[in-house]
PDB file of N, CA and C in Angstrom:
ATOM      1  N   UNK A   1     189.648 226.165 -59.921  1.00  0.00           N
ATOM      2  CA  UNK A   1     188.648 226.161 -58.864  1.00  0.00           C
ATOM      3  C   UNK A   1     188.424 227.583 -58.398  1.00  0.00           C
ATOM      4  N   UNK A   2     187.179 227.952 -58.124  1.00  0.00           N
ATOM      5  CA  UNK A   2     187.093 229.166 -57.395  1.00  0.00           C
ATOM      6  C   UNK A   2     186.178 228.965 -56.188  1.00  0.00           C
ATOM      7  N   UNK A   3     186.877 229.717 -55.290  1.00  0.00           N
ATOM      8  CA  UNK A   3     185.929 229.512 -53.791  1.00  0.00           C
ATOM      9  C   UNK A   3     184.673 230.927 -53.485  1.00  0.00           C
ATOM     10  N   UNK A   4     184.101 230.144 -53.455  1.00  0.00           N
ATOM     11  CA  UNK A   4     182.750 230.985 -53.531  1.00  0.00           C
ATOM     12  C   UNK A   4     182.414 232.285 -52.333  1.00  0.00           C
ATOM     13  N   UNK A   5     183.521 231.603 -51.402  1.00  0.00           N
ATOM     14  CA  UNK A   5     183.703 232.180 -49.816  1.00  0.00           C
ATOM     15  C   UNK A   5     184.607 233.531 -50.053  1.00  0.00           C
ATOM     16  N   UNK A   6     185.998 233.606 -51.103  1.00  0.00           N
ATOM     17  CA  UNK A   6     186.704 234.529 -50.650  1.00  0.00           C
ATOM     18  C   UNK A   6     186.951 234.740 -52.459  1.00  0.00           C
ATOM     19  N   UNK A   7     186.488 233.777 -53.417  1.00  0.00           N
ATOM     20  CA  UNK A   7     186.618 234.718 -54.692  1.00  0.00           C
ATOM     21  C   UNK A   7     187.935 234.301 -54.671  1.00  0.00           C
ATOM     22  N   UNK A   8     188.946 233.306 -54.941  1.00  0.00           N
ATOM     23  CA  UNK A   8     190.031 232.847 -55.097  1.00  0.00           C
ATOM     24  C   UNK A   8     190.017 232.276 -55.698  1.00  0.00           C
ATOM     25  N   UNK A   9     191.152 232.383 -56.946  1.00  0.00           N
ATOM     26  CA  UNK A   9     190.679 230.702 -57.951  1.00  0.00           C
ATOM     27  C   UNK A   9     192.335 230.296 -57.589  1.00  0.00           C
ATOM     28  N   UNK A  10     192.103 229.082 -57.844  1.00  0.00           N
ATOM     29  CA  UNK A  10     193.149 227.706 -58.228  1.00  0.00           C
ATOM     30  C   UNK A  10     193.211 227.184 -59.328  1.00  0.00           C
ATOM     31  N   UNK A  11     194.469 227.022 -60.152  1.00  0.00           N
ATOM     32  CA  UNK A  11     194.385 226.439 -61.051  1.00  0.00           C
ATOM     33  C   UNK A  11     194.840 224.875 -60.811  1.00  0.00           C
ATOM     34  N   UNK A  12     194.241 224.246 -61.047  1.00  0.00           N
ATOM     35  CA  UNK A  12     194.279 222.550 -61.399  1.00  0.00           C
ATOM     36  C   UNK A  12     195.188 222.293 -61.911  1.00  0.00           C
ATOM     37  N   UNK A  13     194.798 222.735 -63.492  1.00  0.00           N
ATOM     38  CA  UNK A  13     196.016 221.922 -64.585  1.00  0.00           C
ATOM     39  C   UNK A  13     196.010 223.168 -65.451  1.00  0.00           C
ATOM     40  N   UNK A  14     196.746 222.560 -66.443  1.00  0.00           N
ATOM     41  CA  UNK A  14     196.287 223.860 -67.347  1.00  0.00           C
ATOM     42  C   UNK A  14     197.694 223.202 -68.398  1.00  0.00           C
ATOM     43  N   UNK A  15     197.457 221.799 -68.520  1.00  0.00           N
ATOM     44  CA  UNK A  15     198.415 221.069 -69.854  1.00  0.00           C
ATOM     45  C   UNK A  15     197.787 220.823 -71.153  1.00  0.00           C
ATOM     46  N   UNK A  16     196.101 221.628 -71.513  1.00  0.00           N
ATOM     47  CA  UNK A  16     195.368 221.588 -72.378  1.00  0.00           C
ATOM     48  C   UNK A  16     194.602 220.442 -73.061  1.00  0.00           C
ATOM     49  N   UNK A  17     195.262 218.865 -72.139  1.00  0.00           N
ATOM     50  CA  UNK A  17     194.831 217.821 -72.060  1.00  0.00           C
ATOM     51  C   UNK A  17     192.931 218.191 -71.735  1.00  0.00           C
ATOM     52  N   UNK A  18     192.305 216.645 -72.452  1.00  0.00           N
ATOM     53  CA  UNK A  18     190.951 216.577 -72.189  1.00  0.00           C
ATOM     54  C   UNK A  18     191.150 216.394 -71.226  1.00  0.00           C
ATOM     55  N   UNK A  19     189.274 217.120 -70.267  1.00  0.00           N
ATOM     56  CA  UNK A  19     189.337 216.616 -68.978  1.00  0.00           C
ATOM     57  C   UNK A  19     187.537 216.252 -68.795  1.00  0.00           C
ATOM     58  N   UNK A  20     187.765 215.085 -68.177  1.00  0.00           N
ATOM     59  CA  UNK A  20     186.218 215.263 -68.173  1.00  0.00           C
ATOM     60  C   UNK A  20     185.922 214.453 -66.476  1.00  0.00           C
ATOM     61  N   UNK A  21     184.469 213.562 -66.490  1.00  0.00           N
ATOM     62  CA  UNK A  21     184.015 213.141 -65.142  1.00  0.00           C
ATOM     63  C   UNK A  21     184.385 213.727 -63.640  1.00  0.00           C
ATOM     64  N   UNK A  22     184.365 215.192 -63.735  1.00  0.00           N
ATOM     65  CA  UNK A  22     185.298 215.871 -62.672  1.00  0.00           C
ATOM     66  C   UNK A  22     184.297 215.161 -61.357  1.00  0.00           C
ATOM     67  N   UNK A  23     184.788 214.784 -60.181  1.00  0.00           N
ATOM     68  CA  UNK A  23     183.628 214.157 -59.197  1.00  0.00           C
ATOM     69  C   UNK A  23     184.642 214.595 -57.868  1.00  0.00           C
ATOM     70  N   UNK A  24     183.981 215.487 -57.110  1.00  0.00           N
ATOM     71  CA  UNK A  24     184.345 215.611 -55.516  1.00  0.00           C
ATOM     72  C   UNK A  24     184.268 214.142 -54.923  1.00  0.00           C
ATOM     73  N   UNK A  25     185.222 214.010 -53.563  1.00  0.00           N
ATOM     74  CA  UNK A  25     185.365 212.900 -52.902  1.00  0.00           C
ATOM     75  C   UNK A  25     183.864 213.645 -51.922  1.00  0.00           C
ATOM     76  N   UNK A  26     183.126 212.353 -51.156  1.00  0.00           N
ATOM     77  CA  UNK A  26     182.187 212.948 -50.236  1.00  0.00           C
ATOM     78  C   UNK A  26     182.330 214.024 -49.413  1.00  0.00           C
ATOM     79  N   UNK A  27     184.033 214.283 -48.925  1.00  0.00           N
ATOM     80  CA  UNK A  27     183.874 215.130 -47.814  1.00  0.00           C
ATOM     81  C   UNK A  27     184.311 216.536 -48.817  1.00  0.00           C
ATOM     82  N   UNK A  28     184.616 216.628 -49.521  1.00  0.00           N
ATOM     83  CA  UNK A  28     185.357 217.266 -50.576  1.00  0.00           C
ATOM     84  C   UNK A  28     186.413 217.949 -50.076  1.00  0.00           C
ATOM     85  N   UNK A  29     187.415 216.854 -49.651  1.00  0.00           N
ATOM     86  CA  UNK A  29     188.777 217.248 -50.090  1.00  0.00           C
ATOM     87  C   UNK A  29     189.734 216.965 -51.359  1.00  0.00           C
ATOM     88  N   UNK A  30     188.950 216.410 -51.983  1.00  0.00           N
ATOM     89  CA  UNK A  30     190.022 215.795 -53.235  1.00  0.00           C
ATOM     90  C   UNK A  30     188.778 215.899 -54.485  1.00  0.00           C
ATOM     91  N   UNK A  31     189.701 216.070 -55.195  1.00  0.00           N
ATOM     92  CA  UNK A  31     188.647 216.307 -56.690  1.00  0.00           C
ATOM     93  C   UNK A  31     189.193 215.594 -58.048  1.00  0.00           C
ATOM     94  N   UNK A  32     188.561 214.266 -58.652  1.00  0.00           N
ATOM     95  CA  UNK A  32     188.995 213.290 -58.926  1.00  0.00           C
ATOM     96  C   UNK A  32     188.659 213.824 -60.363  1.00  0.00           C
ATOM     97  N   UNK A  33     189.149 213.539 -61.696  1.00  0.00           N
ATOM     98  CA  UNK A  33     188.416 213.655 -62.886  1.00  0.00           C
ATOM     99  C   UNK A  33     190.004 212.418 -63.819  1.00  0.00           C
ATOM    100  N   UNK A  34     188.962 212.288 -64.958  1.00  0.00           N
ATOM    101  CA  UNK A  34     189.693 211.698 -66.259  1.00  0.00           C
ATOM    102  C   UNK A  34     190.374 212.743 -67.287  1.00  0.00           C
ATOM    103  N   UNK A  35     191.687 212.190 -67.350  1.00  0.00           N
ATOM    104  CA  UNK A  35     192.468 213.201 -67.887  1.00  0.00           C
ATOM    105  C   UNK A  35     192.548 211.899 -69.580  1.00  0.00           C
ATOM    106  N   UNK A  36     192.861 212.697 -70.776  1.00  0.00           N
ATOM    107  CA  UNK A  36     193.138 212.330 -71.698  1.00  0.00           C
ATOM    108  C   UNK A  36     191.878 211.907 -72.861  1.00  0.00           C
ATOM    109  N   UNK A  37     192.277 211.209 -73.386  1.00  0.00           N
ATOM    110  CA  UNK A  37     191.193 210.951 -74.663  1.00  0.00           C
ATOM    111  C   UNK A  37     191.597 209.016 -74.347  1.00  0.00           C
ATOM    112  N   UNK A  38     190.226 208.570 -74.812  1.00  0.00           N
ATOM    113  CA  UNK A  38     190.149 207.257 -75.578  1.00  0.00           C
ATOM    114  C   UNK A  38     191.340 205.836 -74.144  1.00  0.00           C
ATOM    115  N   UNK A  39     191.864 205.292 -74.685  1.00  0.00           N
ATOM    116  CA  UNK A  39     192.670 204.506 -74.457  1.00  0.00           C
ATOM    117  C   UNK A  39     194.272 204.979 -73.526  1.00  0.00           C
ATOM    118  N   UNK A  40     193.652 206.236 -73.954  1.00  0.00           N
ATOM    119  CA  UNK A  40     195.214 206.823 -73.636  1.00  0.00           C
ATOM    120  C   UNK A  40     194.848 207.314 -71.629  1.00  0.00           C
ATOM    121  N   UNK A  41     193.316 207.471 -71.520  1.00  0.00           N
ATOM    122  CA  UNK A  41     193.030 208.397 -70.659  1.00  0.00           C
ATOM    123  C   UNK A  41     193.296 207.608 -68.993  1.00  0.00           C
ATOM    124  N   UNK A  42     193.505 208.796 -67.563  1.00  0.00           N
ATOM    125  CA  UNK A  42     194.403 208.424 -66.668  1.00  0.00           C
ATOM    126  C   UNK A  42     192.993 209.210 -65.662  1.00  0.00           C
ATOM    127  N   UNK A  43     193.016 208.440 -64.502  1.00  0.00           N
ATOM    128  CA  UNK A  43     192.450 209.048 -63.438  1.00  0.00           C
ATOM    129  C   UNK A  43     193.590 209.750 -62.533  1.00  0.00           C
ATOM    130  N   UNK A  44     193.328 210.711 -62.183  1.00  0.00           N
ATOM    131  CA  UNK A  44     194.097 211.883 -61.737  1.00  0.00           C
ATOM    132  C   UNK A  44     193.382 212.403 -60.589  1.00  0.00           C
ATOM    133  N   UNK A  45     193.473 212.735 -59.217  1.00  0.00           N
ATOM    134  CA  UNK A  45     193.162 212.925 -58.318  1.00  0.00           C
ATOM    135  C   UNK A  45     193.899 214.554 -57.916  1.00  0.00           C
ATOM    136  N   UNK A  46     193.269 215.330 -57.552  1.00  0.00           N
ATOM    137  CA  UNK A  46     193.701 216.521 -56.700  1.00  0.00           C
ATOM    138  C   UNK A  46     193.280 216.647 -55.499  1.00  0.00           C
ATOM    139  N   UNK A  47     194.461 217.414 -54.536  1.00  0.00           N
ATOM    140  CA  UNK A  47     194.331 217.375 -52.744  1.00  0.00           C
ATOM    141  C   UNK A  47     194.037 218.783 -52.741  1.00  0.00           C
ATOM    142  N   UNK A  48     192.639 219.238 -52.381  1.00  0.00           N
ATOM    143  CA  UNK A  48     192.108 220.714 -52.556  1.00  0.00           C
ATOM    144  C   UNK A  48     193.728 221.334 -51.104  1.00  0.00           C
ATOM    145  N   UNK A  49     193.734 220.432 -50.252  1.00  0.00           N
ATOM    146  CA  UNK A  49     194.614 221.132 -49.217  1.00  0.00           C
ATOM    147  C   UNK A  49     195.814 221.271 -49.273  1.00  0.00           C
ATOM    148  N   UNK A  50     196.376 220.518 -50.407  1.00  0.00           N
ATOM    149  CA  UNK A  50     197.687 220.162 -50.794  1.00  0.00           C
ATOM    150  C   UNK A  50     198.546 220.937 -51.881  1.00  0.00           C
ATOM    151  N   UNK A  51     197.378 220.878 -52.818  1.00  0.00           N
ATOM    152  CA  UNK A  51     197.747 221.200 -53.946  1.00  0.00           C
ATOM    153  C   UNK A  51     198.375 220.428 -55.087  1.00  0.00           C
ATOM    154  N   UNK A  52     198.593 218.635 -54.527  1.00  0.00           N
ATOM    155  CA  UNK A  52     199.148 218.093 -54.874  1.00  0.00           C
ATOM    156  C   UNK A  52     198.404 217.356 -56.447  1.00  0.00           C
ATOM    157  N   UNK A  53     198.528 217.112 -57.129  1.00  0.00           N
ATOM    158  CA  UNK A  53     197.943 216.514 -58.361  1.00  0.00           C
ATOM    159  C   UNK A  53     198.142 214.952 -58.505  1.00  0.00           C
ATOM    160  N   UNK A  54     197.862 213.462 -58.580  1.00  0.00           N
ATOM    161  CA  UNK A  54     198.946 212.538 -58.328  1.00  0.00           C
ATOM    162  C   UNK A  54     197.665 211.778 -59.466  1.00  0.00           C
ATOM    163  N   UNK A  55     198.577 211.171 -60.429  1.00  0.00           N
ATOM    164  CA  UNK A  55     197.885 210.678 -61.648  1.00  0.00           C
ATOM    165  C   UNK A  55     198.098 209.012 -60.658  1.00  0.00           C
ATOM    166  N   UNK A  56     196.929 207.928 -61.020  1.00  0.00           N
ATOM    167  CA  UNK A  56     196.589 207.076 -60.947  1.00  0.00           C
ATOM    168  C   UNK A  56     198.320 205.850 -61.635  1.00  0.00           C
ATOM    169  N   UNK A  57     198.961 204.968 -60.674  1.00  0.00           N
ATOM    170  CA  UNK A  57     200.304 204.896 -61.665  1.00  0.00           C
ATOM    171  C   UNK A  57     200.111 203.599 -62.361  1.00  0.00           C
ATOM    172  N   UNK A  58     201.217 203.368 -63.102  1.00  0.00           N
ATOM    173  CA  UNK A  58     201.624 202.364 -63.780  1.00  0.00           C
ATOM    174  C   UNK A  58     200.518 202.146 -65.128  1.00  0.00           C
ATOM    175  N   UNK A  59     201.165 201.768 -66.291  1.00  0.00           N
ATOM    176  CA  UNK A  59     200.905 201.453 -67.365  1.00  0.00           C
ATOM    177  C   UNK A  59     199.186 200.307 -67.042  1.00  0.00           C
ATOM    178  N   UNK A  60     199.041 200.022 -66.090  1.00  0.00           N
ATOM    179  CA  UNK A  60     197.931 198.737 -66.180  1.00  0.00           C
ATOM    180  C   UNK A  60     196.557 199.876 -66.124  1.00  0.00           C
ATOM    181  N   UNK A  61     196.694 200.856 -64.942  1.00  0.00           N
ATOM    182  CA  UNK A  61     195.524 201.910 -64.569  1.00  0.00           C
ATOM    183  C   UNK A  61     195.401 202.594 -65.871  1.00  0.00           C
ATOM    184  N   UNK A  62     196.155 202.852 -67.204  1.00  0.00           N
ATOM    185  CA  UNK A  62     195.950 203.258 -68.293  1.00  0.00           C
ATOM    186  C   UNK A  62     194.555 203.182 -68.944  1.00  0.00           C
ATOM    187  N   UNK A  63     193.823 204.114 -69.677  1.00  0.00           N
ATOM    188  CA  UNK A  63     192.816 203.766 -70.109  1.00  0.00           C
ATOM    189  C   UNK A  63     191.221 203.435 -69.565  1.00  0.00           C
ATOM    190  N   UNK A  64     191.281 204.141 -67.905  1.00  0.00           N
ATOM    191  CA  UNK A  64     189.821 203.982 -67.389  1.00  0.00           C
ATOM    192  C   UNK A  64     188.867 204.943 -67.976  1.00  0.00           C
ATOM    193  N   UNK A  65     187.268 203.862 -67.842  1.00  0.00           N
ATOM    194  CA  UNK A  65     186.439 204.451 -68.422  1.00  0.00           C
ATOM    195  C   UNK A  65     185.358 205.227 -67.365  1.00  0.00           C
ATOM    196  N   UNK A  66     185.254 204.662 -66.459  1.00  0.00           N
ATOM    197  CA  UNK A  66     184.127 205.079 -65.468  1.00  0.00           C
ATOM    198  C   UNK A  66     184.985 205.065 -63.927  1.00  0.00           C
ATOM    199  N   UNK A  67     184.971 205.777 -63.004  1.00  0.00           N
ATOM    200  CA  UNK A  67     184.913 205.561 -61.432  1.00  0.00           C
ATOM    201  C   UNK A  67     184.160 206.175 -60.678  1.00  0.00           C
ATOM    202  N   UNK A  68     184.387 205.576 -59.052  1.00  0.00           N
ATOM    203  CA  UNK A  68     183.389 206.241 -57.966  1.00  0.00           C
ATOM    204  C   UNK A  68     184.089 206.275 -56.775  1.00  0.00           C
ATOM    205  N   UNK A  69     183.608 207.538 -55.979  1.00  0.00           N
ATOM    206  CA  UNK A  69     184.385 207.476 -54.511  1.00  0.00           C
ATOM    207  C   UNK A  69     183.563 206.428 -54.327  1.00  0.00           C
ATOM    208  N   UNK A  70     183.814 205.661 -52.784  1.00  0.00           N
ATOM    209  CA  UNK A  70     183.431 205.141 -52.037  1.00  0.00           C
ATOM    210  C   UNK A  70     183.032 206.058 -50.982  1.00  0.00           C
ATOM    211  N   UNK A  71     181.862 206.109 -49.870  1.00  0.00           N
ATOM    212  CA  UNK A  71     181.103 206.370 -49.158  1.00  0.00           C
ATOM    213  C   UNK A  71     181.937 207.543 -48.496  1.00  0.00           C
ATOM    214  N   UNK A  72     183.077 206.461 -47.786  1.00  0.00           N
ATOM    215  CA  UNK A  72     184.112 207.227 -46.845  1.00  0.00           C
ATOM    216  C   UNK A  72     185.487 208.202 -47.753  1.00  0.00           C
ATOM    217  N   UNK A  73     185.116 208.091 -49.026  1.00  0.00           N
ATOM    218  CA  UNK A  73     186.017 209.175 -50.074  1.00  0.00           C
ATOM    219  C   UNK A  73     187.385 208.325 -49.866  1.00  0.00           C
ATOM    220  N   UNK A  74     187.736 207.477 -49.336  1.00  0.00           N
ATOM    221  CA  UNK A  74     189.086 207.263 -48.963  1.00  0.00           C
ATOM    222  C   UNK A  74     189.070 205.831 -50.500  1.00  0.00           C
ATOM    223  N   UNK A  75     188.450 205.633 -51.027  1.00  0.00           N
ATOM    224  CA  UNK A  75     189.177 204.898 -51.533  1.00  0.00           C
ATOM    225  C   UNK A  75     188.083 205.182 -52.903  1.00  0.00           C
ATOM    226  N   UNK A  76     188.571 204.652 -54.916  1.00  0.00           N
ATOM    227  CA  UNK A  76     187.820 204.789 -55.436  1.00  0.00           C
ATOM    228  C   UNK A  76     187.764 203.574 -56.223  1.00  0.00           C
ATOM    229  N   UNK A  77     186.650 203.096 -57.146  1.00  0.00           N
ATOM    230  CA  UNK A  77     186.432 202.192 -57.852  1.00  0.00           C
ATOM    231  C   UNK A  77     187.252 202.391 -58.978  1.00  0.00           C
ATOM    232  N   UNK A  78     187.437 202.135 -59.594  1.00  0.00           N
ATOM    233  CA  UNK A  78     187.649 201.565 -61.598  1.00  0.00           C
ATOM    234  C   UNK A  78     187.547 201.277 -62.272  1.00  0.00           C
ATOM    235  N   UNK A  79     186.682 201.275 -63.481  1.00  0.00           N
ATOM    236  CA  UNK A  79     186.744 200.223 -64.775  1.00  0.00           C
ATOM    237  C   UNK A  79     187.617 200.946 -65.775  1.00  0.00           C
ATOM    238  N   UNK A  80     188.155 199.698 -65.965  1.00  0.00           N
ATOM    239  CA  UNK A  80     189.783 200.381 -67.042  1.00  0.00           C
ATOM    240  C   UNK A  80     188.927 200.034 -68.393  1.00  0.00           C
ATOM    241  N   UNK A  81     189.600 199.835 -69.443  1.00  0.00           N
ATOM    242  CA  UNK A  81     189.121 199.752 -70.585  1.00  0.00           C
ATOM    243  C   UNK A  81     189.959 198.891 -71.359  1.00  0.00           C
ATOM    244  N   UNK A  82     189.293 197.734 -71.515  1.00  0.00           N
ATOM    245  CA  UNK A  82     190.127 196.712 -71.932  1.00  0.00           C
ATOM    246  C   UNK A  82     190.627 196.476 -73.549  1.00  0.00           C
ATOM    247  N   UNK A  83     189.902 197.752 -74.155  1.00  0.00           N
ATOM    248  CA  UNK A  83     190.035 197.696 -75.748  1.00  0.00           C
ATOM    249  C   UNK A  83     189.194 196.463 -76.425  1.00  0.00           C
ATOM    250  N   UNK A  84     189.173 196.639 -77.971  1.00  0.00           N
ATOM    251  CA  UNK A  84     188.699 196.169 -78.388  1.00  0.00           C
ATOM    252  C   UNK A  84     188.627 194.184 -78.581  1.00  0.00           C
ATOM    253  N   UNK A  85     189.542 193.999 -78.300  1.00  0.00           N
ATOM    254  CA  UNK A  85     190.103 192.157 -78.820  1.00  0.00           C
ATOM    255  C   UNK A  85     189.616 191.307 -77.265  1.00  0.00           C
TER     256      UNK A  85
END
């Protein structure tokens, strides 16, 4: 991340994992994106104030394809990916 205000960057991640759907929460404190490839891939959330990183848990959240903040950023949608069968 770099702040446009003071020219500071932050690094996020930097585990060379894919990253894609990067999406600010409305108020933008948290910055949500899909980490991984295919079946394997994890929604992952960052706390711009925190610094904290906190991957989406348990084996079931595995594999989402699409999400969305909700209005008030406090909470987000999911569609996981149920594979092929």
């Amino acid at each position: 991340l770099l702040s446009l205000a003071s020219g500071a960057r932050t690094v996020v991640t930097a585990d060379g994992e894919p990253k894609t759907a990067l999406r600010w929460s409305p108020a933008g404190t948290h910055l949500a994106y899909l980490a991984g490839s295919e079946e394997q891939r994890r929604l992952v959330v960052y706390t711009l104030a925190s610094g904290l990183r906190r991957e989406l848990p348990g084996q079931a959240t595995t594999g989402v394809s699409h999400y969305a903040w909700s209005p008030d950023g406090s909470t987000l949608a999911i569609d996981l990916w149920q594979g092929t069968a």
